[in-house]
N, C-alpha and C. Protein backbone atom coordinates (compact mmCIF):
# COMPACT_ATOMS: atom_id res chain seq x y z
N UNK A 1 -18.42 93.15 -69.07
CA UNK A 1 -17.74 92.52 -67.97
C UNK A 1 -17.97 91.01 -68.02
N UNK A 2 -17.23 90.28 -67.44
CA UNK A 2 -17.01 88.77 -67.63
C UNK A 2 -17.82 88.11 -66.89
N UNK A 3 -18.86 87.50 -66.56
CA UNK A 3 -19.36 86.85 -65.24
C UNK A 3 -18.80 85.73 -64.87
N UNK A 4 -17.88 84.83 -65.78
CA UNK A 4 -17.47 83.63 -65.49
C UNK A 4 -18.10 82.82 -65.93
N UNK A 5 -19.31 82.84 -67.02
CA UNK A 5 -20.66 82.21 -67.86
C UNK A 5 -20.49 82.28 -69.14
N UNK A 6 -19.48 81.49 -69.99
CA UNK A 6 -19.95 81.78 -71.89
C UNK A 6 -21.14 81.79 -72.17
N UNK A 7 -21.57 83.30 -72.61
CA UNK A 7 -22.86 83.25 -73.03
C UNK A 7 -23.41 82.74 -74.31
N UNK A 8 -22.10 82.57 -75.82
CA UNK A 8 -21.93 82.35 -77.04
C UNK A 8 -20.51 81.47 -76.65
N UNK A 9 -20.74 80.64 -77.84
CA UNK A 9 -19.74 79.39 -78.13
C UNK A 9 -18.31 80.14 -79.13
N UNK A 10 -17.29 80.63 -78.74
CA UNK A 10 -16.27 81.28 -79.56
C UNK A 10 -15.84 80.14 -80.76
N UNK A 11 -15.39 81.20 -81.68
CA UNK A 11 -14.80 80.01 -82.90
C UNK A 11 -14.58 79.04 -82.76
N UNK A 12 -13.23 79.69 -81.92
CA UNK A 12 -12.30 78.34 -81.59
C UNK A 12 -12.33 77.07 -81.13
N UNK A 13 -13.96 76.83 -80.46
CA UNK A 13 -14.36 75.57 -79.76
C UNK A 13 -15.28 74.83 -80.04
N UNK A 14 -15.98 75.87 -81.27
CA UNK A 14 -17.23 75.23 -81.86
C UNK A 14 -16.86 74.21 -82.70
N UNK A 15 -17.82 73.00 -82.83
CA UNK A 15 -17.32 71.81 -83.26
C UNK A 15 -16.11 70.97 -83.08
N UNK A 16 -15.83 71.03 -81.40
CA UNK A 16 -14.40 70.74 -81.62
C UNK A 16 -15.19 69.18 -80.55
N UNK A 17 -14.13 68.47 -80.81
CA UNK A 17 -14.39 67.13 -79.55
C UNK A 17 -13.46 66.80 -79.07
N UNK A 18 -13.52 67.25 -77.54
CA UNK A 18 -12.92 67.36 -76.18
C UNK A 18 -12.98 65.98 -75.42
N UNK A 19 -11.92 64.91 -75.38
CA UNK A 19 -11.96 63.73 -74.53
C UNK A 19 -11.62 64.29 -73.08
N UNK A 20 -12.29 63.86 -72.22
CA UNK A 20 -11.65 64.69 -70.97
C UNK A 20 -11.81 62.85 -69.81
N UNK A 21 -10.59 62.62 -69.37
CA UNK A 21 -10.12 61.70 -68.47
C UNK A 21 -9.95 61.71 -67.55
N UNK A 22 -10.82 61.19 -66.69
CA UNK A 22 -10.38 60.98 -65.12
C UNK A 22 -11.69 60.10 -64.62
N UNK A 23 -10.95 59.48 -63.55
CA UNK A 23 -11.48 58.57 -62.78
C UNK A 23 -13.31 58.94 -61.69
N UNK A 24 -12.78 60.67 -62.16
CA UNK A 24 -14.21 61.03 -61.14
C UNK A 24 -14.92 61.60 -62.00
N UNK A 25 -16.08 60.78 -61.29
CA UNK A 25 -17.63 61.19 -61.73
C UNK A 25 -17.63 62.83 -62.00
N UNK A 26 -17.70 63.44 -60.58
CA UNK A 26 -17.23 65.04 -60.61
C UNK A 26 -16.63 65.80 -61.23
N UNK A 27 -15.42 65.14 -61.61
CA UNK A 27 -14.42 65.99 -62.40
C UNK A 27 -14.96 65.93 -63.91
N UNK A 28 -15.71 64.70 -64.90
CA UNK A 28 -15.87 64.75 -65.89
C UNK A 28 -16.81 65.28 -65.93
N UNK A 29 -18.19 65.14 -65.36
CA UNK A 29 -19.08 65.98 -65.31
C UNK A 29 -19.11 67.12 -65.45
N UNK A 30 -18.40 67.98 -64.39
CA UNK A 30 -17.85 69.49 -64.41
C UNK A 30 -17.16 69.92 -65.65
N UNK A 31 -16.63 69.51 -66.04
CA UNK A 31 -15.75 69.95 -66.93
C UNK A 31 -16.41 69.95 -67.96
N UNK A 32 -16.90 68.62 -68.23
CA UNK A 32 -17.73 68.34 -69.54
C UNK A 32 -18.84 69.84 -69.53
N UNK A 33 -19.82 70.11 -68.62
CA UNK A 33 -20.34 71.19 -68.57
C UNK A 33 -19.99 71.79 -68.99
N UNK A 34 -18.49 72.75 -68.21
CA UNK A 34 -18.06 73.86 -68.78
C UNK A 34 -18.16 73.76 -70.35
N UNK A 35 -17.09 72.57 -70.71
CA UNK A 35 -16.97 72.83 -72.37
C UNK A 35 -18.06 72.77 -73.24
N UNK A 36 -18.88 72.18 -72.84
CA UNK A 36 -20.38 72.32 -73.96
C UNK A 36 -21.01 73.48 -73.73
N UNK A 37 -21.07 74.53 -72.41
CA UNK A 37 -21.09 75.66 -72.44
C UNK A 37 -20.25 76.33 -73.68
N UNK A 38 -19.49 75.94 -73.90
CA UNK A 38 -18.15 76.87 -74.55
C UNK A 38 -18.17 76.39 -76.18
N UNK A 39 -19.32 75.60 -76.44
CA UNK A 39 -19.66 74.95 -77.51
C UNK A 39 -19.13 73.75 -78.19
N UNK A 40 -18.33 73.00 -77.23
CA UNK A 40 -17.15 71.92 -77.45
C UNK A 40 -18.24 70.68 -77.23
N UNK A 41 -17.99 69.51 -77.87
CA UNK A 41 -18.36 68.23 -77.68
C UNK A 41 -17.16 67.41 -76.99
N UNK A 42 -18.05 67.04 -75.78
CA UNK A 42 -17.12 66.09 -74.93
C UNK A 42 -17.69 64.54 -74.93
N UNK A 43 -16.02 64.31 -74.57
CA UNK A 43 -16.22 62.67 -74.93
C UNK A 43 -15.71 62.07 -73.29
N UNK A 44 -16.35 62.13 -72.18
CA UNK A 44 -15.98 61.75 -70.91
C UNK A 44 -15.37 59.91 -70.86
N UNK A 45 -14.14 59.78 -70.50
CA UNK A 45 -13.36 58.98 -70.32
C UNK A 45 -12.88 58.11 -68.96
N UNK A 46 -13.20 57.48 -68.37
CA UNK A 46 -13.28 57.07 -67.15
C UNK A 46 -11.92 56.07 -66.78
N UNK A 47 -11.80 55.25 -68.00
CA UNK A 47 -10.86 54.66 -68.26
C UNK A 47 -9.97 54.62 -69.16
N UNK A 48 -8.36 54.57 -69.14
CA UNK A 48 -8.16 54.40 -70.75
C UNK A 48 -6.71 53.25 -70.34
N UNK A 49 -6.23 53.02 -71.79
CA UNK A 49 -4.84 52.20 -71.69
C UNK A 49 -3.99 53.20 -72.78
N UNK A 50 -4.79 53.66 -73.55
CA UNK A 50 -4.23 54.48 -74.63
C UNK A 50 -4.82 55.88 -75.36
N UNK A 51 -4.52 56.84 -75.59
CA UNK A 51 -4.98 57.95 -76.34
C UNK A 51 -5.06 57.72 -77.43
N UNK A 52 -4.69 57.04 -77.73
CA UNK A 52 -4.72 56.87 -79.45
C UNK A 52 -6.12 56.22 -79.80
N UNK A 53 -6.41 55.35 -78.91
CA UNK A 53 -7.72 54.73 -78.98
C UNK A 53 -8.83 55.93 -79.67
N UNK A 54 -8.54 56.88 -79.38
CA UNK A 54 -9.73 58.17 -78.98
C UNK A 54 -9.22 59.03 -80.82
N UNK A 55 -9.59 58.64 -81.80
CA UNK A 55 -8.27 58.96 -83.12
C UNK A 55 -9.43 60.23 -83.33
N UNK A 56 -10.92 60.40 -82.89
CA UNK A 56 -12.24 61.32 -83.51
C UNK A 56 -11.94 62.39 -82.36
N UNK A 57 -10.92 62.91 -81.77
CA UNK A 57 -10.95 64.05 -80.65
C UNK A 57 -9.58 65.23 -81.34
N UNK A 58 -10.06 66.29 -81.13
CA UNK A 58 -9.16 66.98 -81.39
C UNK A 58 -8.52 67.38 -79.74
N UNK A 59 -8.73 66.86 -78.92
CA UNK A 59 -7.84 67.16 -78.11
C UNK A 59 -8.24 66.55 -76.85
N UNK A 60 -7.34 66.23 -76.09
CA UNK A 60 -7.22 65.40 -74.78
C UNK A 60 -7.26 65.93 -73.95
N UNK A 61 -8.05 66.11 -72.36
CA UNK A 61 -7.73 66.68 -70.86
C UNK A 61 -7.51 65.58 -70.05
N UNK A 62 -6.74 65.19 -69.67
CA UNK A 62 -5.77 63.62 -68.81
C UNK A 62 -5.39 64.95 -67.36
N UNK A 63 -6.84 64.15 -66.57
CA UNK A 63 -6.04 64.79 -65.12
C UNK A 63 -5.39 63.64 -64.98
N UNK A 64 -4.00 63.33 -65.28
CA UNK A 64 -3.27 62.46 -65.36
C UNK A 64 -2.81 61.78 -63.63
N UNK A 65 -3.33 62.62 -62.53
CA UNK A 65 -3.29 62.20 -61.08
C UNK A 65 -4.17 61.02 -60.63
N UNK A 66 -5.01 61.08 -61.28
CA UNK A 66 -6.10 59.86 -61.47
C UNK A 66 -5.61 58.61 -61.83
N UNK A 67 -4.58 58.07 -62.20
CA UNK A 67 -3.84 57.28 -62.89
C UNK A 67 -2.31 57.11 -62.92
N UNK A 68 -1.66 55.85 -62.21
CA UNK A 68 -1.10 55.54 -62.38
C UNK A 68 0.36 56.33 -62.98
N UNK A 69 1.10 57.21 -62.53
CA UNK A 69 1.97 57.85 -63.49
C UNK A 69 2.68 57.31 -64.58
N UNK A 70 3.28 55.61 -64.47
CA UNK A 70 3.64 55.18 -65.95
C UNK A 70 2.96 55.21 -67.01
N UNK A 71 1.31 55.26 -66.66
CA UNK A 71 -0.11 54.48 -67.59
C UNK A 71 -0.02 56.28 -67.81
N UNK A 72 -0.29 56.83 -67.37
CA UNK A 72 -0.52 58.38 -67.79
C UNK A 72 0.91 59.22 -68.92
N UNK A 73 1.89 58.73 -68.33
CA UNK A 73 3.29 59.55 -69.33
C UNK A 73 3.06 58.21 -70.99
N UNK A 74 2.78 56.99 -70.27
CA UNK A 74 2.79 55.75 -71.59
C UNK A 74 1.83 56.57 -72.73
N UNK A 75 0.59 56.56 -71.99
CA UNK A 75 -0.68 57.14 -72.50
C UNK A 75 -0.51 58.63 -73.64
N UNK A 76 0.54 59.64 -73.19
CA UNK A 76 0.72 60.80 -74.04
C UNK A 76 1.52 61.07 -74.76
N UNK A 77 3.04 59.72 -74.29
CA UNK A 77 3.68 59.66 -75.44
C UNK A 77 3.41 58.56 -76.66
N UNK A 78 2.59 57.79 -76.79
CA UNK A 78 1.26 57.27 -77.68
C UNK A 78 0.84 58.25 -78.52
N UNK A 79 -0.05 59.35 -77.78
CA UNK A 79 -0.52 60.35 -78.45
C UNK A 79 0.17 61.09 -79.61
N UNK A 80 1.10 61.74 -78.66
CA UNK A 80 2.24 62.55 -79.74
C UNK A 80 3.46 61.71 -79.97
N UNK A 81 3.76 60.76 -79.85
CA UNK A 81 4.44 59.94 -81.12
C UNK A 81 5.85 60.47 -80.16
N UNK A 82 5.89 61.06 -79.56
CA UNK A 82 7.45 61.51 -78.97
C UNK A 82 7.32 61.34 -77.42
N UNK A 83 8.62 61.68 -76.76
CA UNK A 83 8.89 61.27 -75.22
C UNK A 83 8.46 62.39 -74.31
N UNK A 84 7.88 62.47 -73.16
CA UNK A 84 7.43 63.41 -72.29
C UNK A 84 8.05 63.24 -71.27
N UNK A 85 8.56 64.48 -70.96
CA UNK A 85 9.41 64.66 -69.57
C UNK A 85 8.64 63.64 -68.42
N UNK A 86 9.94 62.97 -68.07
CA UNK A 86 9.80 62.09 -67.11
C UNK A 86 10.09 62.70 -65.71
């Protein structure tokens, strides 16, 4: 049964590095937890102008509400090189 606790780090997350963005203390903290529970290396982000900045992460969490909505859609179509629903 599940308790809601990774007790072991699954494949899929081990060695991975997790940028996770937002403006709150709380939110990166928390999160960051979870994922190093889950065996992920996080890279907590407080500020950004660009994703691309971040080139050593295999993957981005942008609570993008934290920010500005132009600086947040600018920010991910940077990332992936293409346009995000506006």
């Amino acid at each position: 049964m599940f308790n809601g606790f990774l007790t072991r780090a699954p494949a899929r997350t081990a060695d991975r590095t997790i940028a996770v963005v937002s403006t709150s203390r709380e939110t990166l903290d928390g999160v960051g937890e979870y994922l190093r529970r889950a065996g992920a290396r996080t890279m907590p982000v407080a500020q950004f102008t660009d994703t691309s900045a971040m080139p050593d992460v295999d993957a981005v969490i942008l609570f993008a509400d934290d920010f500005p909505r132009a600086a947040a859609l600018d920010a991910c179509e940077h990332r992936e090189g293409k346009e995000v629903g506006r």
